[in-house]
Protein backbone atom coordinates (compact mmCIF):
# COMPACT_ATOMS: atom_id res chain seq x y z
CA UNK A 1 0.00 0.00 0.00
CA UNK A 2 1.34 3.49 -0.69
CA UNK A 3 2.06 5.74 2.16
CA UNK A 4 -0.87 7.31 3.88
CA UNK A 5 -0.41 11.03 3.09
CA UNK A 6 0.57 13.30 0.53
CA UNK A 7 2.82 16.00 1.67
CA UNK A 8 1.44 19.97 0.95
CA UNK A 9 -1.93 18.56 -0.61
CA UNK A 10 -2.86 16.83 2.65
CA UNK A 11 -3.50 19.89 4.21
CA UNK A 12 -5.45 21.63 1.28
CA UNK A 13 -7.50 18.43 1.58
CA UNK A 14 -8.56 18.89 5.10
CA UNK A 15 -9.51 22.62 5.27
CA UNK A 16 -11.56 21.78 2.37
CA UNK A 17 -13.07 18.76 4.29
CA UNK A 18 -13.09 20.82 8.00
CA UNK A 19 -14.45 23.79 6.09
CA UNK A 20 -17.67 21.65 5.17
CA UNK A 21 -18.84 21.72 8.82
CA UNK A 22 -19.61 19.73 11.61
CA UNK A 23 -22.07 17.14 11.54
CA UNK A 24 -25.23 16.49 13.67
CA UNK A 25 -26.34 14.18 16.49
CA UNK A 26 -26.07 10.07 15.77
CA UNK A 27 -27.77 8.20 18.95
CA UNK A 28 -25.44 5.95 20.23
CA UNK A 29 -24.96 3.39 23.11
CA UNK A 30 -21.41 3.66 24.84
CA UNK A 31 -19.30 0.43 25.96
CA UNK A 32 -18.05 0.00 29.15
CA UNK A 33 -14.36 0.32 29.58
CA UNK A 34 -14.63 -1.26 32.82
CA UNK A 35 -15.64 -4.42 30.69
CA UNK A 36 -13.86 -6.93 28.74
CA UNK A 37 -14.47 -5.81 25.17
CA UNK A 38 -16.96 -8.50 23.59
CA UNK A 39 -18.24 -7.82 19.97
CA UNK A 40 -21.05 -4.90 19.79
CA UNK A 41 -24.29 -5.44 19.33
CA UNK A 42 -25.87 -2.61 17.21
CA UNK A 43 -28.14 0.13 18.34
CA UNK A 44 -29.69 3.51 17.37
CA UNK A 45 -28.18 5.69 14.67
CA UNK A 46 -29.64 9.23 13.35
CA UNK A 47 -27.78 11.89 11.60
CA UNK A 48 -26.40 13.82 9.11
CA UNK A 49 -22.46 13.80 7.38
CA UNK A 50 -19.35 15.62 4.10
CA UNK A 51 -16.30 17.25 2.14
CA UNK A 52 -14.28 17.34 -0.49
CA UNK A 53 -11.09 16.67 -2.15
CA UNK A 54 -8.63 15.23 -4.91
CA UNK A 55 -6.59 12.09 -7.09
CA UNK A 56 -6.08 8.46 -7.87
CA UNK A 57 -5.75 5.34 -10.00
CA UNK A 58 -8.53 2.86 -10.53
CA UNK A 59 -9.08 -0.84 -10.84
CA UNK A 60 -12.45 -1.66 -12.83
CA UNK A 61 -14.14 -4.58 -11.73
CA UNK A 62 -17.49 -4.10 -10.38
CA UNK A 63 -18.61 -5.37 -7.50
CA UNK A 64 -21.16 -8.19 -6.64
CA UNK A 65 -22.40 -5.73 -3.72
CA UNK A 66 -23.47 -3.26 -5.90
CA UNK A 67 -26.89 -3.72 -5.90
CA UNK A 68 -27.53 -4.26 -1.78
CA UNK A 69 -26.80 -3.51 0.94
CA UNK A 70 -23.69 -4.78 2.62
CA UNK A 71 -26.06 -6.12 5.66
CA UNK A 72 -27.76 -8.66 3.68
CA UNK A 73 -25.86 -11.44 4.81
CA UNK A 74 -25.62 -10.46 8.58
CA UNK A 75 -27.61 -12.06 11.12
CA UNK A 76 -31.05 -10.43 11.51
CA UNK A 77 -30.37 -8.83 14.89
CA UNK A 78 -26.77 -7.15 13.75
CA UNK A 79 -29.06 -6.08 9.97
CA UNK A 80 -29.85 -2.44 10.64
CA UNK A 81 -31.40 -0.13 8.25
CA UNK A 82 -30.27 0.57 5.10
CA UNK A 83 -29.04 4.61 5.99
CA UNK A 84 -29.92 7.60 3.96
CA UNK A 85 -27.60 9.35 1.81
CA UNK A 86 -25.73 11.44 3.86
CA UNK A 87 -24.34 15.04 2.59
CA UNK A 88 -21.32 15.29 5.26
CA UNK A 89 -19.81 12.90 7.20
CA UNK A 90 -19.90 12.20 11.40
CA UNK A 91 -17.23 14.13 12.35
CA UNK A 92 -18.88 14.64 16.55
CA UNK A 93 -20.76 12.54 17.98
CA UNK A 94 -22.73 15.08 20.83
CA UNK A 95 -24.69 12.13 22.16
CA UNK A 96 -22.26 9.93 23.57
CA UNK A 97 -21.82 11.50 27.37
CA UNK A 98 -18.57 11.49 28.63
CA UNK A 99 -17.03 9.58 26.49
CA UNK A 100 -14.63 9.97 23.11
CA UNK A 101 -13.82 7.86 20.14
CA UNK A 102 -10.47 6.68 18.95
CA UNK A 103 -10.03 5.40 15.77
CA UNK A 104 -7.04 4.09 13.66
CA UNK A 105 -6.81 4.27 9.66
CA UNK A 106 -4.87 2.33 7.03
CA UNK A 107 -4.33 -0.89 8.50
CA UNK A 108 -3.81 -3.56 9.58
CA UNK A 109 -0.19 -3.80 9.62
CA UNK A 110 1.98 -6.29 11.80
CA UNK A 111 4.28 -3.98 12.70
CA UNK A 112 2.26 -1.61 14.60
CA UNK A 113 -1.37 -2.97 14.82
CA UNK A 114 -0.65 -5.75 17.64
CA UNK A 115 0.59 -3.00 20.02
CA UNK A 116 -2.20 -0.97 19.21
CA UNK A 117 -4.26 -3.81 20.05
CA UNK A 118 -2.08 -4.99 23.18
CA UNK A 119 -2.56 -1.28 24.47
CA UNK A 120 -6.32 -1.51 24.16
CA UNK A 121 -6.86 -4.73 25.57
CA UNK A 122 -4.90 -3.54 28.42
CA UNK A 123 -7.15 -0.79 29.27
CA UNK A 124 -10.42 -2.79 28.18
CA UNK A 125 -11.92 -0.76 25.84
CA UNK A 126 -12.67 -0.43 21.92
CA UNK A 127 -11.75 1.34 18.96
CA UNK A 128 -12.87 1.73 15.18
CA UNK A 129 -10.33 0.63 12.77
CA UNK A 130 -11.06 1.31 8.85
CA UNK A 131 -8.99 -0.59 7.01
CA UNK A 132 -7.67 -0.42 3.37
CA UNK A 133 -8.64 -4.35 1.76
CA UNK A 134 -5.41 -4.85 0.30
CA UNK A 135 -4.26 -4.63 3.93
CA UNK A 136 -6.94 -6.64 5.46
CA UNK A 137 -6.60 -8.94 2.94
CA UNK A 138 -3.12 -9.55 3.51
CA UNK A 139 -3.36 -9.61 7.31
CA UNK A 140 -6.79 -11.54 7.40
CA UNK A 141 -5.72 -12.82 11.27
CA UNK A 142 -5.21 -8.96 12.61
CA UNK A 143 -8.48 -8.38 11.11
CA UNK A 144 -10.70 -11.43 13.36
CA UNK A 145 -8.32 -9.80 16.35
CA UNK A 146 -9.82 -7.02 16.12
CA UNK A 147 -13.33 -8.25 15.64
CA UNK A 148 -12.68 -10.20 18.14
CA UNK A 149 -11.82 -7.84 20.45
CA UNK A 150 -15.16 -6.11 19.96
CA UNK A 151 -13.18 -3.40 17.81
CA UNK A 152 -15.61 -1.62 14.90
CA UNK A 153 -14.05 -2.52 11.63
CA UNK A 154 -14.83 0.34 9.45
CA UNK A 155 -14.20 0.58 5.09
CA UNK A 156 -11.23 2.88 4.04
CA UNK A 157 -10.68 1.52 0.60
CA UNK A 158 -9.14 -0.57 -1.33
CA UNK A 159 -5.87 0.95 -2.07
CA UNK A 160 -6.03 4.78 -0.28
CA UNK A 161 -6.92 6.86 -3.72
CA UNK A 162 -8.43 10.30 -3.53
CA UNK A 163 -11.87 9.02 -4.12
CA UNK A 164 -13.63 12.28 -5.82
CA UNK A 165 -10.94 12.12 -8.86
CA UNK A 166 -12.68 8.16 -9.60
CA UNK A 167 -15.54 7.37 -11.37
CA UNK A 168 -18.79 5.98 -10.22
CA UNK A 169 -17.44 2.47 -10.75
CA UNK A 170 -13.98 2.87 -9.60
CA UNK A 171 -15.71 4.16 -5.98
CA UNK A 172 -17.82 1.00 -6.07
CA UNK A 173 -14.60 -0.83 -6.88
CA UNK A 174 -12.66 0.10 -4.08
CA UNK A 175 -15.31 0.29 -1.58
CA UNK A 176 -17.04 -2.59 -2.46
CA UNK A 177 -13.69 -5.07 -3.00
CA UNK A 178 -12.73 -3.87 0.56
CA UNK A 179 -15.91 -4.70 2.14
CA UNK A 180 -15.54 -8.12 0.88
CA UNK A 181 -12.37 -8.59 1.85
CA UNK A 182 -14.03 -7.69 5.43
CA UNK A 183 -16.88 -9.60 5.40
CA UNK A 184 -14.88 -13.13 4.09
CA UNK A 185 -12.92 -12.47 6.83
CA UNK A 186 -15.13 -11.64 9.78
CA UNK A 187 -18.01 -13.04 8.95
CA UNK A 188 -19.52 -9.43 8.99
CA UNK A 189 -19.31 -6.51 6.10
CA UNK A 190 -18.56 -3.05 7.32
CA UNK A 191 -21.16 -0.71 8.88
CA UNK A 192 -19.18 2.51 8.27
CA UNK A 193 -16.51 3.76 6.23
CA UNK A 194 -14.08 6.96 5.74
CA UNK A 195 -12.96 8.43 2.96
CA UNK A 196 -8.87 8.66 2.43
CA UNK A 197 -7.55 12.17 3.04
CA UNK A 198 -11.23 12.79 4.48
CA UNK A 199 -11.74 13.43 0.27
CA UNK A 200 -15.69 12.93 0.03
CA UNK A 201 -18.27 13.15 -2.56
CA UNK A 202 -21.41 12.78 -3.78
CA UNK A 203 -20.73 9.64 -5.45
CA UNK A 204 -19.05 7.81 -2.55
CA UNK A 205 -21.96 9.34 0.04
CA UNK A 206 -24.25 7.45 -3.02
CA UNK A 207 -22.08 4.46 -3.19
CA UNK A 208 -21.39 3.67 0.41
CA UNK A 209 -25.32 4.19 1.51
CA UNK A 210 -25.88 1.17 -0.82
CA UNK A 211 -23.58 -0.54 0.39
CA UNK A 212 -24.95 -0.47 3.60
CA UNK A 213 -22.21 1.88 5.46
CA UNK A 214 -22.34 5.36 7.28
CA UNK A 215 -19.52 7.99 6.31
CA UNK A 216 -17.57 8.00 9.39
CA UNK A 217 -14.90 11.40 9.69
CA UNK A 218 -12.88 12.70 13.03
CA UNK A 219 -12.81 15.92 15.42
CA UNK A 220 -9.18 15.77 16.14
CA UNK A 221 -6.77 14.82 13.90
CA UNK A 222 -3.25 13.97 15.59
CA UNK A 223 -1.23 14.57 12.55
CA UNK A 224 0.35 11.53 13.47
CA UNK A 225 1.37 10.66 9.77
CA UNK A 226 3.67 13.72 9.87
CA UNK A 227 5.79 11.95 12.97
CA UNK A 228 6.29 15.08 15.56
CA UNK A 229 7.09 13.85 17.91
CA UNK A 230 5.00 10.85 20.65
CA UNK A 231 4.39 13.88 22.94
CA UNK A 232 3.39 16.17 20.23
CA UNK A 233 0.85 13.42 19.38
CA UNK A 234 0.06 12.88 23.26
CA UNK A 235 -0.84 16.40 23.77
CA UNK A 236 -2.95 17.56 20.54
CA UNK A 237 -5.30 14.21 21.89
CA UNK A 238 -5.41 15.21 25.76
CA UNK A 239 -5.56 18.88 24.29
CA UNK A 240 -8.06 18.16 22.20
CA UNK A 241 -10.34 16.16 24.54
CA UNK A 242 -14.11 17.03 24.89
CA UNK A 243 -17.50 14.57 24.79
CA UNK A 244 -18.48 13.34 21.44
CA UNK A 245 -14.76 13.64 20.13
CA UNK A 246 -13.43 11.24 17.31
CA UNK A 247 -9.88 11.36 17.64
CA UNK A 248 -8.41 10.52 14.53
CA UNK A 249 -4.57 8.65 13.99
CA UNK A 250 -2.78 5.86 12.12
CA UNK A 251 -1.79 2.09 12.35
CA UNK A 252 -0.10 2.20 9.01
CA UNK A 253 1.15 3.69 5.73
CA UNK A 254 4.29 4.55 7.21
CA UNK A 255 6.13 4.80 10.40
CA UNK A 256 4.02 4.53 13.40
CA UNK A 257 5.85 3.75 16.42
CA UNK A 258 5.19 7.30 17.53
CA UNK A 259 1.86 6.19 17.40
CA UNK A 260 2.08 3.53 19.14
CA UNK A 261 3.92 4.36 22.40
CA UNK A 262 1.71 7.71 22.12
CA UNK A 263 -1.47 5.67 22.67
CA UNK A 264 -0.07 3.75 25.72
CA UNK A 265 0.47 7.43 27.35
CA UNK A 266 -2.70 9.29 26.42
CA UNK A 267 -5.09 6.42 26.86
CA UNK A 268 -4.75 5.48 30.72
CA UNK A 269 -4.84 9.67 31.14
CA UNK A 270 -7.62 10.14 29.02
CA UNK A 271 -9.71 7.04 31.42
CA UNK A 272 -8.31 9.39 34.47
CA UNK A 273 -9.98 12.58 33.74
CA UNK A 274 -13.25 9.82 33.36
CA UNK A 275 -13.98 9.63 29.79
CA UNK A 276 -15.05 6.67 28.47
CA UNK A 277 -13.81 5.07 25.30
CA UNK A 278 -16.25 3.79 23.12
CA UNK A 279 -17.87 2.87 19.54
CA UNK A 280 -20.71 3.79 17.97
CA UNK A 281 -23.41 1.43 16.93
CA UNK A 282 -26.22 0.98 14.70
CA UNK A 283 -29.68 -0.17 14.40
């Protein structure tokens, strides 16, 4: 897989996305970090999600999920409703209480995703990882670790291209192939998904509603991909910390040991000042 970020056009990319807005209010149910993380079991979802951005190459095979949603094949209980078209991504999430979301993009990748997972299983609590498929596919046991684990397994592509430079059916491509990938794997397709570079469109809001998935975004980004520095990383999350906060960083597409050994320092702090650490869920 390439590496996760562009250099100058990375940050174009997300004032364009930022500049969209904030989305509205999803209902949620929060896990207990007390607990030992078992998978979720889906509850209420409502609303609303979006941004922009730029460029990629394609593959062209369509995929057999085109026409459904992902959820078809999923037990009746986990099935929830196929969701609208959404505008904007999540980026907040005001209904959770006290408690934040940390998620991890681009994986999974043996060098760094076991510690993230070690760290979280430490402190009992659960995470969203979106995944690229030719990641997941090549690291098939991370992937049932994570689910597992009770860890949300979210849709990040296929191979990390700007999405609103594809066409209709390169977006299904790469969205679909990766959901696949997921679903063979887990037994379970994903139930949300997040553009690369936070590059949305029409198209993929379109594309990923059929397939069954909500467009999931962030509130803080850590700007881990940049490497500044574990403490840098470590403050711009405890910094950043507030209710309904999606904290946004990386288990892949380059060097992440910063990271990593950031994680095991902001977590246990960020359980101290009483927020919980959860994942949303669906109905």
């Amino acid at each position: 897989m390439r590496s996760d970020h562009p250099r100058p056009e990375r940050r174009t990319l997300l004032r364009i996305a930022l500049a969209l807005g904030t989305a509205t209010a999803v209902r949620l149910i929060a896990a207990d970090p007390a607990s030992t993380p078992t998978r979720p079991a889906p509850t209420a979802g409502t609303p609303p999600a979006a941004a922009a951005g730029p460029p990629a190459a394609v593959r062209g095979r369509p995929s057999p999920y085109r026409l459904a949603p992902m959820t078809g094949h999923a037990p009746p209980r986990f099935r929830p409703a196929r969701p609208p078209v959404r505008t904007r991504p999540f980026e907040h999430l005001p209904d959770l209480g006290h408690s934040m979301v940390l998620s991890f993009d681009d994986g999974p990748d043996p060098r760094y995703t076991p510690d993230i997972l070690a760290t979280l299983r430490r402190h009992r609590v659960r995470a969203m990882f979106f995944v690229c498929g030719e990641m997941a596919e090549s690291n098939p046991d991370l992937l049932r670790e994570m689910a597992d684990d009770g860890h949300v397994v979210g849709n990040h592509s296929w191979s990390h291209p700007l999405i609103p430079k594809l066409s209709r059916a390169a977006i299904r491509d790469e969205l679909g192939r990766t959901s696949e990938a997921v679903d063979r794997t887990i037994g379970e397709p994903p139930l949300w998904y997040r553009a690369p570079y936070g590059a949305w469109n029409r198209n993929s809001f379109e594309i990923g509603a059929a397939l069954g998935m909500e467009p999931m975004a962030w509130t803080v980004d850590t700007l881990d991909w940049e490497t500044p520095g574990t403490g840098t990383i470590v403050r711009r999350v405890l910094d950043g910390a507030a209710p309904g906060v999606v904290v946004l960083s990386h288990d892949a597409g380059g060097d992440r040991s910063q990271s990593v050994a950031a994680l095991s320092r902001y977590l246990p702090r960020l359980l101290e000042r009483g927020y919980r650490i959860t994942v949303p869920h669906r109905v």
